[in-house]
Protein backbone atom coordinates (compact mmCIF):
# COMPACT_ATOMS: atom_id res chain seq x y z
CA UNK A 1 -71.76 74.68 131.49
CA UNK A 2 -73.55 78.27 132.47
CA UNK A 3 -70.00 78.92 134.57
CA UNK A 4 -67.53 77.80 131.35
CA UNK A 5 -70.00 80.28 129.05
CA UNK A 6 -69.87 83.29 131.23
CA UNK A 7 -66.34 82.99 131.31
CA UNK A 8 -66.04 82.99 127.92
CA UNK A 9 -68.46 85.76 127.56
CA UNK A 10 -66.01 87.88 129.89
CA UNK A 11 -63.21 86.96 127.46
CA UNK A 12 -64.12 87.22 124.42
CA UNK A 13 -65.80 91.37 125.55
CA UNK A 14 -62.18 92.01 126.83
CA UNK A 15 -60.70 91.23 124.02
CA UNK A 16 -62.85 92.37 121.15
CA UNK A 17 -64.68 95.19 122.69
CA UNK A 18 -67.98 95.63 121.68
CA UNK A 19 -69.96 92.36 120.21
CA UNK A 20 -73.21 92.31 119.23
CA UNK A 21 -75.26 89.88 120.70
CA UNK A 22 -76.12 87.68 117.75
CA UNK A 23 -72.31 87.37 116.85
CA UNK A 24 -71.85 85.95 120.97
CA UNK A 25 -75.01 83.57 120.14
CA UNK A 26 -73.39 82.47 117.38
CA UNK A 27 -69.89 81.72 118.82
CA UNK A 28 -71.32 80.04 121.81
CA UNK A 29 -73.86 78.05 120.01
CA UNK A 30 -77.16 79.48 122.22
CA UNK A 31 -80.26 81.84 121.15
CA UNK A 32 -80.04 85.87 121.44
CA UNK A 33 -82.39 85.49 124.52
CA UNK A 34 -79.71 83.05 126.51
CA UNK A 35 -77.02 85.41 126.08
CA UNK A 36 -79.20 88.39 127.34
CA UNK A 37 -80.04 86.39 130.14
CA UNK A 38 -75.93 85.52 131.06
CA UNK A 39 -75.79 89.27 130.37
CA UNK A 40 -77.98 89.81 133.36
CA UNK A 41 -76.07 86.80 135.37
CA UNK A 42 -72.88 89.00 135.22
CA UNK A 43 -74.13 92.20 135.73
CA UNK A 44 -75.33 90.51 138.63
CA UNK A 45 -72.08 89.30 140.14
CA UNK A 46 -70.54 92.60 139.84
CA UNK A 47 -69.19 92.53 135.95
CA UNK A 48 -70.00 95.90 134.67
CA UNK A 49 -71.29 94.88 131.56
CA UNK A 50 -74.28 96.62 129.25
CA UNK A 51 -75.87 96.27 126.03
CA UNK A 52 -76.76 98.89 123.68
CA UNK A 53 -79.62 98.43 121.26
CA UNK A 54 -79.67 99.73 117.22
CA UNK A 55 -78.02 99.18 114.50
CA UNK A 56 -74.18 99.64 115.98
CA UNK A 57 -75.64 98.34 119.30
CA UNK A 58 -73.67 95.22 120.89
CA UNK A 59 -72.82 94.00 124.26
CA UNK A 60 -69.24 95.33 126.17
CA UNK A 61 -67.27 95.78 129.35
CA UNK A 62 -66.71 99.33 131.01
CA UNK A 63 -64.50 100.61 129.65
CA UNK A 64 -61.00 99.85 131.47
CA UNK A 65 -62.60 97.04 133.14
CA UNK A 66 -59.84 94.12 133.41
CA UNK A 67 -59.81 90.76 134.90
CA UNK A 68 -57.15 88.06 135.03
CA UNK A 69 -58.46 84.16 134.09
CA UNK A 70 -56.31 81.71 135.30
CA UNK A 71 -58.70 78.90 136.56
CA UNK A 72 -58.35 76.74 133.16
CA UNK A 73 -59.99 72.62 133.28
CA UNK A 74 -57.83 70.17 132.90
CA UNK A 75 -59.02 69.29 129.29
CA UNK A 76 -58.62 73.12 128.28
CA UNK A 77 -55.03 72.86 129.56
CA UNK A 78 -54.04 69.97 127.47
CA UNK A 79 -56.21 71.17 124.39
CA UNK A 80 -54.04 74.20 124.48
CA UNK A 81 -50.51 71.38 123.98
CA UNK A 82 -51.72 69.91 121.33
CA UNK A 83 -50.54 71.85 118.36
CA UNK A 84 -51.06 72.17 114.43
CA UNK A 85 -48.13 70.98 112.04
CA UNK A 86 -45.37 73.08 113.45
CA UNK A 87 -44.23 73.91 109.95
CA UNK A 88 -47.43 76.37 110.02
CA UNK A 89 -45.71 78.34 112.45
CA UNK A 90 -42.31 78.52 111.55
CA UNK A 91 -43.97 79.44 108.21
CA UNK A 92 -44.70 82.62 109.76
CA UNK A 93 -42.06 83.52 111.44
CA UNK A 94 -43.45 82.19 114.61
CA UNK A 95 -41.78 79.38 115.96
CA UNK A 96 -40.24 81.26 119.16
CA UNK A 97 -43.05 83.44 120.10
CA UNK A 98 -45.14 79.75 120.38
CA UNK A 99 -42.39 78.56 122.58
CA UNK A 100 -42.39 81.70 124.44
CA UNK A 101 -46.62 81.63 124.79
CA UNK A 102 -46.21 78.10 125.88
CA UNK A 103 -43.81 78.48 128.37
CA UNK A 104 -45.94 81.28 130.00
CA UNK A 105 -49.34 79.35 129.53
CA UNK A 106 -47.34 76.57 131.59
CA UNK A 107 -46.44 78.66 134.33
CA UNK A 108 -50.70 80.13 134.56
CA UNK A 109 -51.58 76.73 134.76
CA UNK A 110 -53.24 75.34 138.36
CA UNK A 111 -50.30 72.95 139.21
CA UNK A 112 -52.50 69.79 139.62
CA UNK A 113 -52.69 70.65 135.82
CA UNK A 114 -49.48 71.25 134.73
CA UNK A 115 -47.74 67.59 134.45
CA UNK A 116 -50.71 66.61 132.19
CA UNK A 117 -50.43 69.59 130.18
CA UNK A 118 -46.39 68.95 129.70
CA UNK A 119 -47.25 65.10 128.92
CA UNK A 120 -49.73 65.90 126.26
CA UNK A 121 -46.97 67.83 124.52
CA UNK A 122 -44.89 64.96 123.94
CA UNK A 123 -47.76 62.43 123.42
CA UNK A 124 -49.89 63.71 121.12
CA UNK A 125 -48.71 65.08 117.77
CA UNK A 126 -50.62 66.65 114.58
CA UNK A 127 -49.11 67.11 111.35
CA UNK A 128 -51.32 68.28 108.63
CA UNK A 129 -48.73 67.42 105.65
CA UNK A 130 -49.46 64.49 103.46
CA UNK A 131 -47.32 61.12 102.69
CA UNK A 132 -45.40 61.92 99.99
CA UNK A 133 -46.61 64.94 98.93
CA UNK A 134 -43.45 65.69 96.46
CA UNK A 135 -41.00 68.96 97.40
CA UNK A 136 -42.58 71.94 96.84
CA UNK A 137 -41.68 75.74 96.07
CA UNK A 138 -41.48 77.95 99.90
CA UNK A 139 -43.70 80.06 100.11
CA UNK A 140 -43.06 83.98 100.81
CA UNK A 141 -45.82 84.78 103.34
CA UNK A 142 -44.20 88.01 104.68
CA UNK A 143 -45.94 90.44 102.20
CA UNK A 144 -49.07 88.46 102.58
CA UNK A 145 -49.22 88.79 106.05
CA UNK A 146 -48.17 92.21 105.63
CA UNK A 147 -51.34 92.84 103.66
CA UNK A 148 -53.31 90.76 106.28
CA UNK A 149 -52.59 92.79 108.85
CA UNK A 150 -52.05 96.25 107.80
CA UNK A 151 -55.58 95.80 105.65
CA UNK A 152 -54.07 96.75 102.37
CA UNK A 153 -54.61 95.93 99.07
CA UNK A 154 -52.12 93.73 97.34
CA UNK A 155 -50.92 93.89 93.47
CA UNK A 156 -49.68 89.97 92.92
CA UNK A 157 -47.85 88.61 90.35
CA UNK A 158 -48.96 84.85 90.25
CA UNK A 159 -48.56 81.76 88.21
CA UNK A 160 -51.65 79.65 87.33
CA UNK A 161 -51.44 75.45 87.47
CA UNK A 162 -50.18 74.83 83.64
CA UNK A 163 -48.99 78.32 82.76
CA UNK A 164 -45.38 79.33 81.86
CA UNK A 165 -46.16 83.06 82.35
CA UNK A 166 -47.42 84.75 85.99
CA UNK A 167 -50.29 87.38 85.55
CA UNK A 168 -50.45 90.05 87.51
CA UNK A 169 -53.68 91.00 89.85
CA UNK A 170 -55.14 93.32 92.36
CA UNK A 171 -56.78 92.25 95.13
CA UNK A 172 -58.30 92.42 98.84
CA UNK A 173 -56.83 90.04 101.26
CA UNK A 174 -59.05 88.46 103.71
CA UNK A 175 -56.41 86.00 105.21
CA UNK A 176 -54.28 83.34 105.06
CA UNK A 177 -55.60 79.55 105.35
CA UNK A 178 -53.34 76.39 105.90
CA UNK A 179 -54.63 73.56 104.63
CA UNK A 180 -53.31 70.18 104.17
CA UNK A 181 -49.40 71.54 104.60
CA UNK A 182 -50.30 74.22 101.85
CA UNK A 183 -50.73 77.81 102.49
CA UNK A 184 -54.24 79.68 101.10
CA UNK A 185 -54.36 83.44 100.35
CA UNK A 186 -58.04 84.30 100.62
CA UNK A 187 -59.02 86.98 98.86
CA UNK A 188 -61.70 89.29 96.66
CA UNK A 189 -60.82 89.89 93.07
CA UNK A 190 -62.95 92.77 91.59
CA UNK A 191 -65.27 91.68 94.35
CA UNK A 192 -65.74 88.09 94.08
CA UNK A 193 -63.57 85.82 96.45
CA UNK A 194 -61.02 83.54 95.03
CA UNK A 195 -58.18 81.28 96.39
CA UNK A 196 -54.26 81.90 95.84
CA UNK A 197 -51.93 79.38 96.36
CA UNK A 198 -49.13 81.31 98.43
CA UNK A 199 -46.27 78.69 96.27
CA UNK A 200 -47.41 80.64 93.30
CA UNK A 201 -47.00 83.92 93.86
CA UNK A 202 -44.28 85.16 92.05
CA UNK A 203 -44.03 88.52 93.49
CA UNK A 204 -46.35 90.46 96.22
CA UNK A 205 -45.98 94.42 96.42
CA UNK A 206 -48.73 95.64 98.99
CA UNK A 207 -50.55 98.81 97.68
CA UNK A 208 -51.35 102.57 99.00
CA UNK A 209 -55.11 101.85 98.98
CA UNK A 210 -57.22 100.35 102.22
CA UNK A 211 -58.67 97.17 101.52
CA UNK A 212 -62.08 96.87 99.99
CA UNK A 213 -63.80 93.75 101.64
CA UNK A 214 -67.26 93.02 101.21
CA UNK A 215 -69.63 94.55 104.35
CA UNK A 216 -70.13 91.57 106.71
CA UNK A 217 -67.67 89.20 105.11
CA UNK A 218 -65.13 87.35 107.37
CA UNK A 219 -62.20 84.89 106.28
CA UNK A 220 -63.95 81.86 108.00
CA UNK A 221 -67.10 82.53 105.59
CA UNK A 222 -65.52 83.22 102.43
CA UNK A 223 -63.06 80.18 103.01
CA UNK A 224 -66.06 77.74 103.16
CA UNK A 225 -67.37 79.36 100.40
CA UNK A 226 -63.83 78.55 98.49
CA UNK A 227 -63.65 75.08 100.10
CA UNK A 228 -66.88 73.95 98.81
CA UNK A 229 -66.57 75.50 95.40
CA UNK A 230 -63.36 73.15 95.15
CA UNK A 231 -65.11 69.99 96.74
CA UNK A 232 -68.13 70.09 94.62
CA UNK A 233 -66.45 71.07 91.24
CA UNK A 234 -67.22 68.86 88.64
CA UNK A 235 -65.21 68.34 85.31
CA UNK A 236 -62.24 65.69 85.71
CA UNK A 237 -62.27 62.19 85.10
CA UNK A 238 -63.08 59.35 87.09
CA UNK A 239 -61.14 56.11 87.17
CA UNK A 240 -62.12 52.71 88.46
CA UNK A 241 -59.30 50.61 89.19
CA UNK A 242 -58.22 47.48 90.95
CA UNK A 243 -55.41 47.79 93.96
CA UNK A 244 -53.86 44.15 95.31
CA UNK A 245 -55.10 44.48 98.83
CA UNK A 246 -51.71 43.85 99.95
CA UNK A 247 -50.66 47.37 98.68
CA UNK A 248 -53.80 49.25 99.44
CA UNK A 249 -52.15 51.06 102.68
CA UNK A 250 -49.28 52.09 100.40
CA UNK A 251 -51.25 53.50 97.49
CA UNK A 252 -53.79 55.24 99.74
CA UNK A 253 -50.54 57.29 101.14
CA UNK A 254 -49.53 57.59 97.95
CA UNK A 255 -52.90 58.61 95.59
CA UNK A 256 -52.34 62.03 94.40
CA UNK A 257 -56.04 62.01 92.87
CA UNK A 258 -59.07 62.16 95.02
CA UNK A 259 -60.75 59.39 96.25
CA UNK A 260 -64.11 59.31 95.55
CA UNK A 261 -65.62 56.41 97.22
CA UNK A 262 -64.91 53.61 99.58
CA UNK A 263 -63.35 50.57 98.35
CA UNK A 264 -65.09 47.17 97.60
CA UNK A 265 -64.50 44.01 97.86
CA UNK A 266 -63.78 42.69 94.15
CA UNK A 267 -64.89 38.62 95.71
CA UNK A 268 -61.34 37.31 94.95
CA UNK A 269 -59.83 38.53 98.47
CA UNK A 270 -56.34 39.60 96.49
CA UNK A 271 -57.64 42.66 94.65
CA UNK A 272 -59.76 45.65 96.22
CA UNK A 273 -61.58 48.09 93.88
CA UNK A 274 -61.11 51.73 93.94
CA UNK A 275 -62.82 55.09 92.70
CA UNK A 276 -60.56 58.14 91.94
CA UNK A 277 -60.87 61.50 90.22
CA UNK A 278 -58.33 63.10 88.24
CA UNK A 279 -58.65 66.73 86.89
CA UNK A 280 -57.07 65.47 83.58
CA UNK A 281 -56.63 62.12 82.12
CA UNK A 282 -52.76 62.42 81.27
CA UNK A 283 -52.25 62.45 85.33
CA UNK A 284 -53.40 58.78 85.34
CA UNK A 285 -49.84 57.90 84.19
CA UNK A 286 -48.98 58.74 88.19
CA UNK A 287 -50.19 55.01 88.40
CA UNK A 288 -47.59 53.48 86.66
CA UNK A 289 -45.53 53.77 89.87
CA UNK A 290 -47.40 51.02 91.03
CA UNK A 291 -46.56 48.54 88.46
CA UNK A 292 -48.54 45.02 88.64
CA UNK A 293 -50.15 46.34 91.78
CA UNK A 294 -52.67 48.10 90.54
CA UNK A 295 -54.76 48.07 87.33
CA UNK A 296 -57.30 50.34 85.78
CA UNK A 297 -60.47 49.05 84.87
CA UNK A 298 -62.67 51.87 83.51
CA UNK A 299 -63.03 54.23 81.46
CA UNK A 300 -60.84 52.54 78.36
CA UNK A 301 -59.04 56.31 77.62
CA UNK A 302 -57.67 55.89 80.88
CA UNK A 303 -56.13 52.43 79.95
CA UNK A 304 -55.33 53.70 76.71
CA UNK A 305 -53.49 56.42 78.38
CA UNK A 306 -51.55 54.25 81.00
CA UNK A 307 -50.37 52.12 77.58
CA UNK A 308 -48.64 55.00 75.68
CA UNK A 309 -47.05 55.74 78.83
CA UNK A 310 -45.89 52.20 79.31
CA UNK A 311 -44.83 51.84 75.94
CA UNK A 312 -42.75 55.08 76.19
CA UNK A 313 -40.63 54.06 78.81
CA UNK A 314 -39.77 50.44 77.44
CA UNK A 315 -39.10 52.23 74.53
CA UNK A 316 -36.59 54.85 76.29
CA UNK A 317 -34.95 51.82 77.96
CA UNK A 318 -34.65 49.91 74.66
CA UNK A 319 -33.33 52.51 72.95
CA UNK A 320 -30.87 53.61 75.64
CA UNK A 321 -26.93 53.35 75.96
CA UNK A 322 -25.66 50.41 75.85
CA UNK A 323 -25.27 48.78 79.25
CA UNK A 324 -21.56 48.72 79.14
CA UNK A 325 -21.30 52.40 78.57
CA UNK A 326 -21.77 55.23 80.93
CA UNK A 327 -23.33 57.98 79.95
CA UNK A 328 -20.76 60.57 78.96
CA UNK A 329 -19.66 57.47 76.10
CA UNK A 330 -16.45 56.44 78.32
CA UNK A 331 -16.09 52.25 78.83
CA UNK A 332 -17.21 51.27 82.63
CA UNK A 333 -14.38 49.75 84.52
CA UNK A 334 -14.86 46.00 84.69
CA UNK A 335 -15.30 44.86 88.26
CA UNK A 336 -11.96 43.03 89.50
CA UNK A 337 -12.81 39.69 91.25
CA UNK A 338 -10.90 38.18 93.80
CA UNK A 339 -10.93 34.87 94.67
CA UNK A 340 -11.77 33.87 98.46
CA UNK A 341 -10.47 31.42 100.61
């Protein structure tokens, strides 16, 4: 364990330069007083390494110092083949330089751990889109990641959830987050963070001005910040309803509302009971795709809800064309049949 931590010591001072020694306690999950002590262990074996106390002290490599790390563990080689959604990439315009990074990863690889490296590839798969998640609009991310990377400020022109009409804002990128087959702008708006959905952006046009993050905030911090804001908000409804276990696998896919609990046993055996969370009560009416199969229980709006929305569509199919009719008016051709024998 010392070995693997020293070597990642050496990496990450090669390629971030200076690090202060509470960030490197941090990342490799010891106290301050370990890392001085690994500090010490390298010095030892010849790493020209030194720390610098203060304020805008931290911990780096000699400058020019260089070493090449090839000796990789097995499980670090076939960590390194198993790969995120690959939309995410292509997404970004990044879909060859993976293949590229791959193929030369492969040929740094000790050969006793290249074939389980290649067979990793093609066993193991992650894709972070849901079931039936409904087409949605591309995303632009080239001006985002323009602004990412250049650490500009961005002028947007974005459409809320329920608004007709974009509105236009100014803000300081922090990064882009994928989550769930949907891509995040993180950002500060007049210096509090909030969350862009990259879909909604209507227009990006990255600005003159340098970026004005907050001092000490990174894009891993402010996106839990975000993430747990979302998890914990309250507001919504909640609806308990009744799935026929028989369909449960299907509607789990297919729930586009949260679900808030585990299911429990209703006693019958046919039916399972369900918790969910909607952030408005007309969106129950996505469970009249399930027919008979499922049935809402609590609270009575919710039922009352799901019954105007029944009763529209009989209505619409009661009211319809007539069934002989098409839909431009014209007669349907009656269907010839021939006798067989």
């Amino acid at each position: 364990m010392k070995s693997d931590r020293l070597l990642s010591i050496l990496l990450l001072l090669q390629t971030r330069g200076r690090v202060p020694a509470r960030e490197l306690a941090g990342r490799l999950e010891v106290s301050v007083r370990t890392v001085y002590r690994d500090i010490e262990a390298l010095s030892a074996s010849g790493v020209p390494v030194y720390a610098e106390r203060g304020r805008h002290g931290g911990i780096e490599l000699l400058a020019g110092f260089r070493t090449d790390v090839t000796g990789l563990t097995a499980d670090e080689s076939r960590a390194l083949f198993i790969l995120a959604a690959q939309g995410a990439h292509a997404a970004l315009g990044l879909d060859a330089a993976l293949g590229s990074a791959l193929r030369k990863v492969m040929a740094a690889l000790p050969a006793p751990h290249r074939p389980a490296a290649e067979l990793t590839s093609r066993r193991i798969l992650v894709d972070a889109t849901r079931w039936r998640g409904g087409p949605r609009q591309a995303a632009d991310l080239a001006a985002l990641q323009d602004a990412v990377f250049s650490d500009r400020r961005l002028r947007l022109r974005y459409r809320h959830s329920g608004e007709r009409e974009p509105r236009t804002y100014t803000v300081d990128p922090y990064g882009l987050v994928a989550k769930a087959g949907v891509w995040y702008l993180v950002a500060d708006r007049r210096g509090r963070p909030q969350l862009f959905r990259a879909d909604r952006v209507r227009s990006a046009r990255l600005l003159d001005d340098p970026v004005r993050r907050r001092a000490g905030a990174e894009l891993a911090d402010v996106w839990e910040v975000l993430r747990r804001e979302v998890e914990e908000r309250g507001g919504g409804i909640e609806v308990t309803a009744r799935v026929r276990r028989a369909r449960l696998d299907l509607f789990r896919r297919m729930a586009a509302a949260e679900l808030t609990a585990e299911p429990d046993d209703d006693g019958t055996g046919e039916w399972v009971t369900v918790r969910l969370r909607y952030p408005v009560l007309r969106a129950v009416r996505q469970l009249l795709a399930h027919s008979d199969q499922v049935e809402v229980l609590d609270p009575p709006e919710a039922r009352a809800e799901l019954l105007a929305g029944a009763r529209r569509v009989t209505a619409l199919y009661q009211e319809g064309p007539d069934p002989g009719s098409t839909a431009g008016g014209q007669e349907r051709p009656k269907c010839r049949q021939d006798s067989v024998g």
